[in-house]
C-alpha atoms as a PDB file:
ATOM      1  CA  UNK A   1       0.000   0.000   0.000  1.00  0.00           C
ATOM      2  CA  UNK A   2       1.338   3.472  -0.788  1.00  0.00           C
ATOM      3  CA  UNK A   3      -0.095   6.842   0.524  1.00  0.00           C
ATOM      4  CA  UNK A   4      -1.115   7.362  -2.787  1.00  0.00           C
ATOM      5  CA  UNK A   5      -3.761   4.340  -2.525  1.00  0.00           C
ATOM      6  CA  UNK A   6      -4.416   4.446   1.270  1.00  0.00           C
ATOM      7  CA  UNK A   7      -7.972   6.019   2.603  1.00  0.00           C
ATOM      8  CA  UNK A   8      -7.254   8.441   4.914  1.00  0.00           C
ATOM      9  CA  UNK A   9     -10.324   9.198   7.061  1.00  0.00           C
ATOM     10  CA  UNK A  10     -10.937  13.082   7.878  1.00  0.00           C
ATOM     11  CA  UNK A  11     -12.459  13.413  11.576  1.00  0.00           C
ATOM     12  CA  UNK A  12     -13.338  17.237  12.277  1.00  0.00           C
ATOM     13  CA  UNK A  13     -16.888  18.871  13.135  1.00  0.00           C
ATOM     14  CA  UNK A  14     -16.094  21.882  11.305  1.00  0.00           C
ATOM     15  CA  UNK A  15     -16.984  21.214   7.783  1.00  0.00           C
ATOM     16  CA  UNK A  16     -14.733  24.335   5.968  1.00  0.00           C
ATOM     17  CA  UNK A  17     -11.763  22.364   7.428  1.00  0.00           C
ATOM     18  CA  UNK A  18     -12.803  18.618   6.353  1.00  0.00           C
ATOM     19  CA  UNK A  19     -13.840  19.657   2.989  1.00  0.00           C
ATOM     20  CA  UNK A  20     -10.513  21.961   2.324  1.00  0.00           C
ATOM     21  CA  UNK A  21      -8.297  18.713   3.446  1.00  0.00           C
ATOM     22  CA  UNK A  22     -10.413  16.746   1.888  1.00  0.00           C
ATOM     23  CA  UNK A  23      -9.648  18.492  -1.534  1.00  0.00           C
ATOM     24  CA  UNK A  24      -5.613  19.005  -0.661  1.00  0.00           C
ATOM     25  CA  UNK A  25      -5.248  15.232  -0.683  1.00  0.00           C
ATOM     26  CA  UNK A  26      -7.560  14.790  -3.643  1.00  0.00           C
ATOM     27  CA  UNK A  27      -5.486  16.787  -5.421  1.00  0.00           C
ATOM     28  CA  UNK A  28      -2.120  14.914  -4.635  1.00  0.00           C
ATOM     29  CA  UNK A  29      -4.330  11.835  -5.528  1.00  0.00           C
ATOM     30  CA  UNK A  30      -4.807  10.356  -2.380  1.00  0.00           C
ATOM     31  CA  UNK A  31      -8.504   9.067  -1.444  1.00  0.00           C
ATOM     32  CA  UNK A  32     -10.070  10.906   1.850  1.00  0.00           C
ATOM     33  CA  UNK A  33     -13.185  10.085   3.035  1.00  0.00           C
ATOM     34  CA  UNK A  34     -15.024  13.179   5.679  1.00  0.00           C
ATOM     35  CA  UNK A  35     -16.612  12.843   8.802  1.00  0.00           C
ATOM     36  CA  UNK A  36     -17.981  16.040  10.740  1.00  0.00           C
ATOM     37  CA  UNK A  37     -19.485  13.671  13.337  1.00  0.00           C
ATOM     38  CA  UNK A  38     -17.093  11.202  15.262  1.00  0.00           C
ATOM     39  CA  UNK A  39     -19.663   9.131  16.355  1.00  0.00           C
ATOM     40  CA  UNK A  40     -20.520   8.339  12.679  1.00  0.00           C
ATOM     41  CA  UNK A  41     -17.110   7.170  12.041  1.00  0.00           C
ATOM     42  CA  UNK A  42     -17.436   4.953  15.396  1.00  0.00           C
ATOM     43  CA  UNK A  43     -20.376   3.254  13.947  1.00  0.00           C
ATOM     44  CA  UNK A  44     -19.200   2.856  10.282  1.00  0.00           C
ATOM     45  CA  UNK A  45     -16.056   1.554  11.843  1.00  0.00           C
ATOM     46  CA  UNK A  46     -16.328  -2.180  11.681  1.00  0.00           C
ATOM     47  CA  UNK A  47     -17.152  -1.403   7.935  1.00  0.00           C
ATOM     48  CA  UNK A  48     -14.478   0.373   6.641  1.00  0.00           C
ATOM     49  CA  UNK A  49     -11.009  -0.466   5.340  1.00  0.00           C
ATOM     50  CA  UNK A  50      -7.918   0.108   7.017  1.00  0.00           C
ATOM     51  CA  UNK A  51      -6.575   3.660   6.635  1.00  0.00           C
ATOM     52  CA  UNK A  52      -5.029   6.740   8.341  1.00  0.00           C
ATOM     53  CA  UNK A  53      -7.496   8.873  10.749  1.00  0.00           C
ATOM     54  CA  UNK A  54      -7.262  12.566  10.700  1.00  0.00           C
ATOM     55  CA  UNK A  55      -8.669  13.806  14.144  1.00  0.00           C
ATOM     56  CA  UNK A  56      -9.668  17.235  15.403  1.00  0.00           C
ATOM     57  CA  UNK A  57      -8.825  17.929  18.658  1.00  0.00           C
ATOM     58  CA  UNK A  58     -11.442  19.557  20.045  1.00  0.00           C
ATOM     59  CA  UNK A  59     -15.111  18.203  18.931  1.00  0.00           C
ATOM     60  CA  UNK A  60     -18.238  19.465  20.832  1.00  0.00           C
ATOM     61  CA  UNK A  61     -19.864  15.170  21.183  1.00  0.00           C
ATOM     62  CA  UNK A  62     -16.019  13.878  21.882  1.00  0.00           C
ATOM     63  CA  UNK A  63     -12.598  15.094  22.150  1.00  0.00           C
ATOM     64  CA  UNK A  64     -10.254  13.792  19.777  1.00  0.00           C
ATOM     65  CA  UNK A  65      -8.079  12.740  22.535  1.00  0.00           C
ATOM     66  CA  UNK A  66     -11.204  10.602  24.064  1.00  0.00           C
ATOM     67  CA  UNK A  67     -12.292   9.072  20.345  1.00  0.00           C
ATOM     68  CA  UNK A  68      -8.347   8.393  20.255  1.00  0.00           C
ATOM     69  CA  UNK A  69      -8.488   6.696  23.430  1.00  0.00           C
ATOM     70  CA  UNK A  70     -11.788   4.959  22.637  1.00  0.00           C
ATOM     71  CA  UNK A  71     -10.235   3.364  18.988  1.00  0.00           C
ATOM     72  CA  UNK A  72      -7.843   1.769  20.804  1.00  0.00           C
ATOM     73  CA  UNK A  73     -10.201   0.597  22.889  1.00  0.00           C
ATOM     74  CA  UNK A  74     -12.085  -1.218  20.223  1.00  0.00           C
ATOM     75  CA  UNK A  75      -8.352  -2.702  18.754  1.00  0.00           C
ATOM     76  CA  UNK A  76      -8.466   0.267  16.322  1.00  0.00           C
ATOM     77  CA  UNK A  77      -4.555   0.223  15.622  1.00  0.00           C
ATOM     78  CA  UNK A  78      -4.739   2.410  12.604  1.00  0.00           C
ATOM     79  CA  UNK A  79      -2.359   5.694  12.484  1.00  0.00           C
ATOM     80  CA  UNK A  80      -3.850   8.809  14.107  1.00  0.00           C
ATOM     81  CA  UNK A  81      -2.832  12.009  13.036  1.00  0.00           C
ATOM     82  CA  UNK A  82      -4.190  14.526  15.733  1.00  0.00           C
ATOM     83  CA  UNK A  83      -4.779  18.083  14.475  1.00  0.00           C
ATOM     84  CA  UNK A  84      -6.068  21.040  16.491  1.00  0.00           C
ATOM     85  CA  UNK A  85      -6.419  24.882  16.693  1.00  0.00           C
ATOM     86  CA  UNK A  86      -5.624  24.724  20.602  1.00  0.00           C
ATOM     87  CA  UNK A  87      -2.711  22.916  21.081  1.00  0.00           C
ATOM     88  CA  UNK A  88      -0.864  22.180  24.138  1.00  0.00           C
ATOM     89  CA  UNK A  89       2.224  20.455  25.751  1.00  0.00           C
ATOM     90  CA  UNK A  90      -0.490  18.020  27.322  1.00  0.00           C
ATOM     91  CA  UNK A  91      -2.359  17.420  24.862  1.00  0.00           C
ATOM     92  CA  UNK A  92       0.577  16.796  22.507  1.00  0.00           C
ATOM     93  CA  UNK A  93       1.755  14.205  25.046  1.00  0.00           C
ATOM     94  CA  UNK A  94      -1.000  12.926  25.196  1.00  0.00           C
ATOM     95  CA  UNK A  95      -1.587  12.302  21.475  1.00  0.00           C
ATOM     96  CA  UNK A  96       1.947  10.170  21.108  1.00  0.00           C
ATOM     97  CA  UNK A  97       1.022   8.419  24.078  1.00  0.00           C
ATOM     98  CA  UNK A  98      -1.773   6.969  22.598  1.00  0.00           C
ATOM     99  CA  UNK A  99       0.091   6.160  19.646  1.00  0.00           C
ATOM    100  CA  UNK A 100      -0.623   9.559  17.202  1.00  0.00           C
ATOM    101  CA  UNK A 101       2.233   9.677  14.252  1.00  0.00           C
ATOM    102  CA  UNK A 102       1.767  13.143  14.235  1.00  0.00           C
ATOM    103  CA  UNK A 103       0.305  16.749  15.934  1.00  0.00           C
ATOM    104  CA  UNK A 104      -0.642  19.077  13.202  1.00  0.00           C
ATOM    105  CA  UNK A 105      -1.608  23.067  14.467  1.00  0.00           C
ATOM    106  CA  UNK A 106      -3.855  24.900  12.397  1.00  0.00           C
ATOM    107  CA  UNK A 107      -4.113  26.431  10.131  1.00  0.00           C
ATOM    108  CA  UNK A 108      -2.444  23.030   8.805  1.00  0.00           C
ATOM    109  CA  UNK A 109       0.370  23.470   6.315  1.00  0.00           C
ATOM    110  CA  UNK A 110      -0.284  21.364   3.108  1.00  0.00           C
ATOM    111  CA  UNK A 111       3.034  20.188   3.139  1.00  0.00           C
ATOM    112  CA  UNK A 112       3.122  18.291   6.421  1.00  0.00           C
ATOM    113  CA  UNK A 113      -0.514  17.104   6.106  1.00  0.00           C
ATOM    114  CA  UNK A 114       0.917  14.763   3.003  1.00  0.00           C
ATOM    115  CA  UNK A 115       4.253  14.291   4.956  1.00  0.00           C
ATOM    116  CA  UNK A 116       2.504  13.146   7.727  1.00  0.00           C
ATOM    117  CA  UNK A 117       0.272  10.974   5.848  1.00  0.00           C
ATOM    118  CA  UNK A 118       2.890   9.255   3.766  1.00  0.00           C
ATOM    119  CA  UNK A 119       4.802   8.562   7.345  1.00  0.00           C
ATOM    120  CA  UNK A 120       1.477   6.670   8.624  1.00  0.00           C
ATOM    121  CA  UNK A 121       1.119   4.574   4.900  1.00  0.00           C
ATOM    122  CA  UNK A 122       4.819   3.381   6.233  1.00  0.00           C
ATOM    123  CA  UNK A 123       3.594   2.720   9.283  1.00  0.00           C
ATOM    124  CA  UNK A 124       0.643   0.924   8.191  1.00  0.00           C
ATOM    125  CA  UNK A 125       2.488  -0.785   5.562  1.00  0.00           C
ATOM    126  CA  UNK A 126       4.936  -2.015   8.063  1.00  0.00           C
ATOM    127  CA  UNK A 127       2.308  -3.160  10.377  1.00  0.00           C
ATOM    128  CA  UNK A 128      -0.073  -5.058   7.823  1.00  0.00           C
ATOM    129  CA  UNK A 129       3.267  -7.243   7.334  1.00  0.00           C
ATOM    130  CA  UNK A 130       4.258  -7.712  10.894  1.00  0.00           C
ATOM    131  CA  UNK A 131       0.476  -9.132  10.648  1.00  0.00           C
ATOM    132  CA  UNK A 132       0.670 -11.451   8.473  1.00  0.00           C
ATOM    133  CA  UNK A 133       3.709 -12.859   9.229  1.00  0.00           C
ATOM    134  CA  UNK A 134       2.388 -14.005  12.985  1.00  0.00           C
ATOM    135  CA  UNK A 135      -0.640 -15.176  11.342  1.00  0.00           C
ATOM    136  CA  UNK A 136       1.482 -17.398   8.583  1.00  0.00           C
ATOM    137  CA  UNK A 137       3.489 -18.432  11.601  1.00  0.00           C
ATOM    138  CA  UNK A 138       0.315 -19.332  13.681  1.00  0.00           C
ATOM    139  CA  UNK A 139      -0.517 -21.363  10.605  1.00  0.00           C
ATOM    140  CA  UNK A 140       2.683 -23.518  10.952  1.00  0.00           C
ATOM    141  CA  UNK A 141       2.696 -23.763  14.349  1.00  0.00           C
ATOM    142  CA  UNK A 142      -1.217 -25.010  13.756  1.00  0.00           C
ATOM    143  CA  UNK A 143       0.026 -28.251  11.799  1.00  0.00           C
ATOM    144  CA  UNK A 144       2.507 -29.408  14.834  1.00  0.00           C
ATOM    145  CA  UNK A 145       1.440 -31.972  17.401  1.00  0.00           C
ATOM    146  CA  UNK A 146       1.529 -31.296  21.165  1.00  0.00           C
ATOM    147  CA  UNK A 147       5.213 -33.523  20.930  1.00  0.00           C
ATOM    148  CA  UNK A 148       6.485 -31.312  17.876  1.00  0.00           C
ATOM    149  CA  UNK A 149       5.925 -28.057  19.784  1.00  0.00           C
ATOM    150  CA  UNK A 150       7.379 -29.158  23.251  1.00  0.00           C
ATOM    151  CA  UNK A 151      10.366 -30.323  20.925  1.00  0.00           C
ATOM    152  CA  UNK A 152      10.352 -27.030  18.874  1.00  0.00           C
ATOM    153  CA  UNK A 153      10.620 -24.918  21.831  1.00  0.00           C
ATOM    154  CA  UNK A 154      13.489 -26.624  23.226  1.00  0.00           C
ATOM    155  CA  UNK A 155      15.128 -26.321  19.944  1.00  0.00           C
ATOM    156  CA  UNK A 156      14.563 -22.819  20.254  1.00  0.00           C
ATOM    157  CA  UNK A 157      16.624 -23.181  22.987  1.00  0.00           C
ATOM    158  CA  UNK A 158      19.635 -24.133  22.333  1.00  0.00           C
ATOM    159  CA  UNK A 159      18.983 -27.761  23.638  1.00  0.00           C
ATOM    160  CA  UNK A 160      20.579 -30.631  21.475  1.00  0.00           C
ATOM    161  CA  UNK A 161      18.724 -33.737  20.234  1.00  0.00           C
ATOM    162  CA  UNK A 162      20.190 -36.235  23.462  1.00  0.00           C
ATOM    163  CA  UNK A 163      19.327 -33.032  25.849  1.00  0.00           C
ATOM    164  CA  UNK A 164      15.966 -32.982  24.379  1.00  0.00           C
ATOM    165  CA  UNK A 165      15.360 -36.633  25.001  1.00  0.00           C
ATOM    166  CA  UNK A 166      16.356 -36.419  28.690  1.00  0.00           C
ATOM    167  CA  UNK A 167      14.221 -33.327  29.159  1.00  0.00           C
ATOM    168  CA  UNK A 168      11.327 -35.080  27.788  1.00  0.00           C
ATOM    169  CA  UNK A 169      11.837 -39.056  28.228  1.00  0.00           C
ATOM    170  CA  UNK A 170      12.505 -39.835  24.810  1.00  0.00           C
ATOM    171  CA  UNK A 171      14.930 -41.948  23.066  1.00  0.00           C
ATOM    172  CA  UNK A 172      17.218 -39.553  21.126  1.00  0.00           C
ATOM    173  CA  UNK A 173      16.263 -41.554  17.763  1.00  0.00           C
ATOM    174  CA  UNK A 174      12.461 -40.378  18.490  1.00  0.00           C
ATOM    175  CA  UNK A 175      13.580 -36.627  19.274  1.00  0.00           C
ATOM    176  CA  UNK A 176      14.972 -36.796  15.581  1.00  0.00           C
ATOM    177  CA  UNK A 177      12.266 -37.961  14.109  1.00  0.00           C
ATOM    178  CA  UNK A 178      10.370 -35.548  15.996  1.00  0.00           C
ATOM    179  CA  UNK A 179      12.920 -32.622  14.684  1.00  0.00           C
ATOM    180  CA  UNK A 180      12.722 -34.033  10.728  1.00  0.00           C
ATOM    181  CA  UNK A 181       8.794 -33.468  11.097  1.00  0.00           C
ATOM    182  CA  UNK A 182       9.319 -29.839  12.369  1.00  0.00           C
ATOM    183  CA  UNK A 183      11.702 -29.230   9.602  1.00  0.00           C
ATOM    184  CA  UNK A 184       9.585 -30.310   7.180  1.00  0.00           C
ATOM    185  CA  UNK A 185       6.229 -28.691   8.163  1.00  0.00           C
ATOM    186  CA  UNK A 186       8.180 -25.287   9.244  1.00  0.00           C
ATOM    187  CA  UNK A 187       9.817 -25.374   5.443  1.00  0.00           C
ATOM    188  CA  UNK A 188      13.511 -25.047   7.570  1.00  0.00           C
ATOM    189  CA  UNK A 189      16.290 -25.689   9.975  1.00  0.00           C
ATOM    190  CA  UNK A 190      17.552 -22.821  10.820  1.00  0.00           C
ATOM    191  CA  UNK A 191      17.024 -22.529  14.530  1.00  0.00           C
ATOM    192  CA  UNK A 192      16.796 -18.482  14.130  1.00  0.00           C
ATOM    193  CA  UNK A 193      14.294 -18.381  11.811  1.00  0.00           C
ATOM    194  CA  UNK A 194      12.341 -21.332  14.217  1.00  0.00           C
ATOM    195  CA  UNK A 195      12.632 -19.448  16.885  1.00  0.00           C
ATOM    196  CA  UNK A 196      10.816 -16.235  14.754  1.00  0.00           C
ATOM    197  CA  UNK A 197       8.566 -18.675  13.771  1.00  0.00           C
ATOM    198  CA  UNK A 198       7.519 -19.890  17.306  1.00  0.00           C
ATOM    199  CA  UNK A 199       7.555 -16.026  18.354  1.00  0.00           C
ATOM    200  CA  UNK A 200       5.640 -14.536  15.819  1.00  0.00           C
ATOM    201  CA  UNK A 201       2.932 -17.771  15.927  1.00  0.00           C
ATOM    202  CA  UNK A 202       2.338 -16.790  19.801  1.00  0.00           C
ATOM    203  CA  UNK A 203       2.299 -13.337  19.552  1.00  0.00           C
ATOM    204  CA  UNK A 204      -0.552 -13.594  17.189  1.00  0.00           C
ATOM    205  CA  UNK A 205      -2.635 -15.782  19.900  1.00  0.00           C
END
């Protein structure tokens, strides 16, 4: 995904500022999508595809510090790029806290609207990967018996094949049978990249 092909959605109650960035990243052919009422967004959520949120600050129904907090919430983990006429030292804390890639004072310059969008299509990019590699590694870990994963971890360890059958009662010929199988249904040996594998496949649980 590039920031040219990314949605970016535009949060802000005042509708002179949603529809002039709206038309900014139009124009450098990016695809924005406006909402003047947060709680619309909320409820359209579950519906829309992953993109970059634009937030206002300061919203009469919500703050944009609360709906940041309240994405989150609800596993949201696209970029937030907070923007406000009122900024402060807390708030701006506040923002990266909560994971915003950028704080934006208005009147917004053009230029680091786009820079700051491009930054969270990296971000996003990067993320969408990190994704699917735990859930490709959750799928390999998916195919090994209770015995192959006991065995894998200890791999993962550092433990040898004779260590591994005295750590789990098993004659050293079983343990590399045991290891053959793992190689064969992780598609390698390498004890690093079985160790990512075993890391990524939990940390996707």
């Amino acid at each position: 995904m590039t920031g040219k092909s990314m949605k970016v959605y535009l949060i802000d109650d005042d509708q002179a500022v949603v529809s002039a960035l709206k038309l900014l990243l139009e124009t450098v052919g990016m695809e924005a999508v406006a909402y003047t009422d947060p709680q619309a967004f909320v409820s359209q959520l579950p519906s829309l595809s992953q993109g970059c949120i634009v937030l206002d600050i300061r919203m009469p129904s919500i703050s944009g510090l609360r709906l940041q907090e309240r994405l989150v919430g609800l596993g949201c983990k696209w970029p937030v790029i907070i923007i406000t006429g009122h900024g402060d030292v807390d708030a701006c804390r506040r923002a990266f806290k909560g994971g915003a890639v950028d704080f934006l004072s208005k009147p917004i310059d053009e230029q680091d609207l786009i820079d700051a969008v491009q930054k969270a299509s990296v971000l996003l990019d990067k993320a969408q990967a990190e994704a699917a590699e735990r859930a490709e590694a959750a799928d390999l870990l998916g195919h090994l018996t209770a015995r192959e994963r006991e065995v894998l971890e200890l791999i993962t360890k550092g433990f040898t094949s004779r260590e591994i059958a005295e750590t789990l009662g098993l004659s050293p010929r079983t343990v590399e049978s045991h290891r053959a199988r793992i190689v064969a249904k992780m598609g390698t040996n390498c004890v690093v990249e079985l160790a990512r594998i075993l890391r990524d496949g939990d940390r996707s649980t």
